[in-house]
Protein backbone atom coordinates (compact mmCIF):
# COMPACT_ATOMS: atom_id res chain seq x y z
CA UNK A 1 14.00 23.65 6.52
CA UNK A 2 11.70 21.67 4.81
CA UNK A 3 8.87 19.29 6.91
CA UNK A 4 9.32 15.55 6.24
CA UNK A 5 6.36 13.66 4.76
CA UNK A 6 5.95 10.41 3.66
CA UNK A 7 4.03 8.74 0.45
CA UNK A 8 1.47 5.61 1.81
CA UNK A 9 0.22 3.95 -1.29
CA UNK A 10 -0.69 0.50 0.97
CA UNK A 11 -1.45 0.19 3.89
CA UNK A 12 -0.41 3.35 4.90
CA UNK A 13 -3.38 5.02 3.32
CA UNK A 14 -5.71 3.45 6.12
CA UNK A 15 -5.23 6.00 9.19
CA UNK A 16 -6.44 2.94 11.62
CA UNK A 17 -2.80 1.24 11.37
CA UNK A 18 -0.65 4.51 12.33
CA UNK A 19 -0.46 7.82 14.36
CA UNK A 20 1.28 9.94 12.01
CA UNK A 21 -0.16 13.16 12.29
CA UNK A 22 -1.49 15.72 9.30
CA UNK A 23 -2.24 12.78 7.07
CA UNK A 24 -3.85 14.72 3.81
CA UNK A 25 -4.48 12.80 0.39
CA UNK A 26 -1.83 13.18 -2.63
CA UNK A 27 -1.21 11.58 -5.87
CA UNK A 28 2.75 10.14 -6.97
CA UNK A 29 2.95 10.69 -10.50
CA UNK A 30 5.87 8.35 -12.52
CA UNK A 31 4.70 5.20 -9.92
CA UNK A 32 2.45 2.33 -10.06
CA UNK A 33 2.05 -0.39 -7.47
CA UNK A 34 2.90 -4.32 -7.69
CA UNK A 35 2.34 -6.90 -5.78
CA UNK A 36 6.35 -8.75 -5.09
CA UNK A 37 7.95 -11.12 -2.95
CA UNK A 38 11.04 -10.60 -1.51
CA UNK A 39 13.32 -12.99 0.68
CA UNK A 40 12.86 -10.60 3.54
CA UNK A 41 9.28 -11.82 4.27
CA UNK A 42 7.37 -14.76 3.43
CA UNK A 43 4.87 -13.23 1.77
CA UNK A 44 4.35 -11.04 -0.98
CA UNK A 45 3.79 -7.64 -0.32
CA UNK A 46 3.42 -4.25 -2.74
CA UNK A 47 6.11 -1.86 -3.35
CA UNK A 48 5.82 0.90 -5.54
CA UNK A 49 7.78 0.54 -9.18
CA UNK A 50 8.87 3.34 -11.48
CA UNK A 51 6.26 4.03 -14.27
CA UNK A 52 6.35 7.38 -16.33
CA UNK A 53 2.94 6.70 -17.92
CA UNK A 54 1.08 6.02 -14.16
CA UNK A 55 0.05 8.35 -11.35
CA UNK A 56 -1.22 6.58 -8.38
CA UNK A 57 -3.44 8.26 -5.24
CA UNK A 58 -2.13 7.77 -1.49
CA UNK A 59 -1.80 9.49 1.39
CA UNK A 60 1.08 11.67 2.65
CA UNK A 61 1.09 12.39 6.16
CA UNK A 62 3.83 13.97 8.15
CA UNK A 63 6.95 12.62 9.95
CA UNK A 64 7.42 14.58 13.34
CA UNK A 65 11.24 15.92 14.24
CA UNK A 66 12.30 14.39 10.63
CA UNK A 67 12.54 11.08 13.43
CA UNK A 68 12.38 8.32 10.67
CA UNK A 69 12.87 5.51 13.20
CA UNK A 70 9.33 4.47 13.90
CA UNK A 71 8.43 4.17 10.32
CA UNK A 72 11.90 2.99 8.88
CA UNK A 73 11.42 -0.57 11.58
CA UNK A 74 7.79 -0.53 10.04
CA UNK A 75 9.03 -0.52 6.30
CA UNK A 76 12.15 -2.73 6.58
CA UNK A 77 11.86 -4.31 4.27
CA UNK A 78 11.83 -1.00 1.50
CA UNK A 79 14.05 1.75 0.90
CA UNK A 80 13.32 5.04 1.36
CA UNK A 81 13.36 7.01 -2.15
CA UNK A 82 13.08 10.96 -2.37
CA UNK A 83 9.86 12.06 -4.34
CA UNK A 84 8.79 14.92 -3.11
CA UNK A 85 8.86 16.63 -7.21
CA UNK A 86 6.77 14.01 -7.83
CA UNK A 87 3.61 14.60 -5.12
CA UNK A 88 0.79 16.24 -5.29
CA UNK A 89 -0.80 17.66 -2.43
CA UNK A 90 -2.93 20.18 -1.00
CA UNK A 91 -0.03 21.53 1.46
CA UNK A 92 1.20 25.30 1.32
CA UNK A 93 4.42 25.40 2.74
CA UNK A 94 7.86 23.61 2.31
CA UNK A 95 7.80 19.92 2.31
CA UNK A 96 10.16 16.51 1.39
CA UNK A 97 8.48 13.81 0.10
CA UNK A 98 9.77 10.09 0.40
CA UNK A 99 8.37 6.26 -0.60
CA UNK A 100 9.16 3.36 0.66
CA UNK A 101 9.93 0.94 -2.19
CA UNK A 102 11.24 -2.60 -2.65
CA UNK A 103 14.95 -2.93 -4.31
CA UNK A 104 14.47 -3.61 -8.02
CA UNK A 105 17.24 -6.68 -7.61
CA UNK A 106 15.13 -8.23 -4.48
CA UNK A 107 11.89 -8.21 -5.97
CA UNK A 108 10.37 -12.16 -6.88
CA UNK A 109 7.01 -12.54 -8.41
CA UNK A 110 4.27 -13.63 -5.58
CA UNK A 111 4.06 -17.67 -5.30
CA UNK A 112 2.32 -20.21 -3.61
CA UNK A 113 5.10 -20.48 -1.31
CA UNK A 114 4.65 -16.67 -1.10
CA UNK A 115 1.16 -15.59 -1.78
CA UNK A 116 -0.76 -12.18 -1.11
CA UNK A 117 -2.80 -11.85 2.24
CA UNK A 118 -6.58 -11.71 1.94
CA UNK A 119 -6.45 -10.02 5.40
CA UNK A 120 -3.59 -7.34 4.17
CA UNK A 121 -5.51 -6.35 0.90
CA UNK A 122 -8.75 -5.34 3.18
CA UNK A 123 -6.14 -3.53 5.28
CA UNK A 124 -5.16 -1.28 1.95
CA UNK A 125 -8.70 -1.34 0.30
CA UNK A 126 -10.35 -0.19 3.27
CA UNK A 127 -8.10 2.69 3.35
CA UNK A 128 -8.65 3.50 0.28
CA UNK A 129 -12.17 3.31 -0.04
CA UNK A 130 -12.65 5.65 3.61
CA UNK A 131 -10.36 8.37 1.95
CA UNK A 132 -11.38 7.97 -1.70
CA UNK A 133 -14.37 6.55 -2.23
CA UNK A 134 -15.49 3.38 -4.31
CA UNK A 135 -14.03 5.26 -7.48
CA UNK A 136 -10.38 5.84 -5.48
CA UNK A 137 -10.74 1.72 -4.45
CA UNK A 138 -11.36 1.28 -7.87
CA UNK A 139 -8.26 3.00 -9.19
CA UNK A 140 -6.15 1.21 -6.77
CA UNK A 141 -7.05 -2.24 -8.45
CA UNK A 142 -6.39 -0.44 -11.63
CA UNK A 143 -3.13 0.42 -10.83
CA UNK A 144 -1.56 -2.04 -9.37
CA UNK A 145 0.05 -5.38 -10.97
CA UNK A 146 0.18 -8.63 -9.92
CA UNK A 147 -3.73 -9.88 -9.31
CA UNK A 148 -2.54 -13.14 -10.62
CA UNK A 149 -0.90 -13.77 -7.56
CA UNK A 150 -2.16 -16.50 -5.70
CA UNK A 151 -3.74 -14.90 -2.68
CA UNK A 152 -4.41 -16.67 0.79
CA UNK A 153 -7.64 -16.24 2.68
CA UNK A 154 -6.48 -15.44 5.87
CA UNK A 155 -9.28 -13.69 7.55
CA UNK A 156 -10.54 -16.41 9.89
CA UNK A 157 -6.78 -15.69 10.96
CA UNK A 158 -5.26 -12.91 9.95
CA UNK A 159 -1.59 -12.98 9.50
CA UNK A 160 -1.28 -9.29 8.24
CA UNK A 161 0.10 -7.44 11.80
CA UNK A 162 -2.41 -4.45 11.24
CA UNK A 163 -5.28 -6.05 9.77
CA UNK A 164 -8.59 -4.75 10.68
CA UNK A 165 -12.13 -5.02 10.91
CA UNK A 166 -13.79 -4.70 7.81
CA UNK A 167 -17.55 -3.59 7.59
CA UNK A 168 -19.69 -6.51 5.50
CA UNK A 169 -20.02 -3.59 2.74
CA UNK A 170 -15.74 -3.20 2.90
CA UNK A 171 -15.79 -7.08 2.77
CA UNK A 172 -18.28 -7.55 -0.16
CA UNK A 173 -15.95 -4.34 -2.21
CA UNK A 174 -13.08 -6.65 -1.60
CA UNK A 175 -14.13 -9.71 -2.73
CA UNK A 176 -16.44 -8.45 -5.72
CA UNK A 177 -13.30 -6.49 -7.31
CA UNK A 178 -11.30 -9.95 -6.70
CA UNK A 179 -13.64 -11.66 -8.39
CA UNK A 180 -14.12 -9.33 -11.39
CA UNK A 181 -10.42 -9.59 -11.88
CA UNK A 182 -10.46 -13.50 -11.49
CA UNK A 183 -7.95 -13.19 -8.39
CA UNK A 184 -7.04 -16.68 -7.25
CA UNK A 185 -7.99 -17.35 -3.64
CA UNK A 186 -6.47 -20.17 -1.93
CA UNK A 187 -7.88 -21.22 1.44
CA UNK A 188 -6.03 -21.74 4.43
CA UNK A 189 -4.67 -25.08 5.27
């Protein structure tokens, strides 16, 4: 029987903000991210969307006793979609493959009512940049839509459940990449 794994292309790809063990890098070809709202949160979050001309980097990592539970309550909000043709990864022996993704007919465009987090985006670029590099941080911006989202500066509050820490070097990444791609930042009121 094959091990379960799952796909992280958020948040998921910072180790800090879960346990799940064997965590190994990977690329999803045939995805892209987005940034969407959906009326099960009140803020705007990213899924992964269908996209045969992307291939996006991530980190699998595995799912112990195929128990979904844990990370099912974490990802509510998603479904979980089989992709395991679709990964690739340094592993050797038999593996399924699943992302968590946003249902096409409850995804909104991000609003002011529903913005991105400042404090969630460190969350995810931090990740990347500890398991990629600058050049891996870099690609994430690349491929993912939606950085004309209004986006809240939370981090003298930080409403993202598993924000963390950034390093002033993390923080300065963040906000120079924001600003190269004229990212709106709204303060918080």
């Amino acid at each position: 029987m094959a091990d379960p794994y799952f796909f992280g292309y958020g948040s998921l790809v910072n180790l800090a903000t879960h346990d799940f063990p064997d965590p190994h890098p990977a690329r999803l070809k045939g995805w892209r991210r987005a940034w969407r709202h959906t009326d099960l949160r009140p803020v705007a979050f990213l899924t992964a969307v269908p996209d045969p001309d992307c291939e996006i980097e991530g980190m699998i990592a595995h799912v112990p006793k195929n128990d979904w539970a844990a990370l099912d309550e974490r990802e509510w909000a998603y479904d979980r979609v089989p992709t395991t043709q679709s990964v690739t990864h340094p592993l050797t022996h038999d593996v399924e493959i699943a992302v968590y993704a946003v249902p096409r007919d409850r995804q909104n465009d991000p609003t002011n009512r529903h913005p991105l987090l400042l404090s969630y985006i460190d969350v995810v670029v931090q990740g990347y940049l500890r398991a990629f590099g600058e050049g891996g941080a870099d690609r994430f911006f690349a491929t993912t839509d939606g950085w004309d989202a209004p986006i809240l500066n939370d981090r003298a509050e930080p409403r993202y459940p598993r924000h963390q820490q950034l390093k002033p070097t993390e923080t300065h990444f963040v906000d120079d990449r924001l600003k190269r791609l004229s990212a709106p930042i709204v303060q918080t009121a």
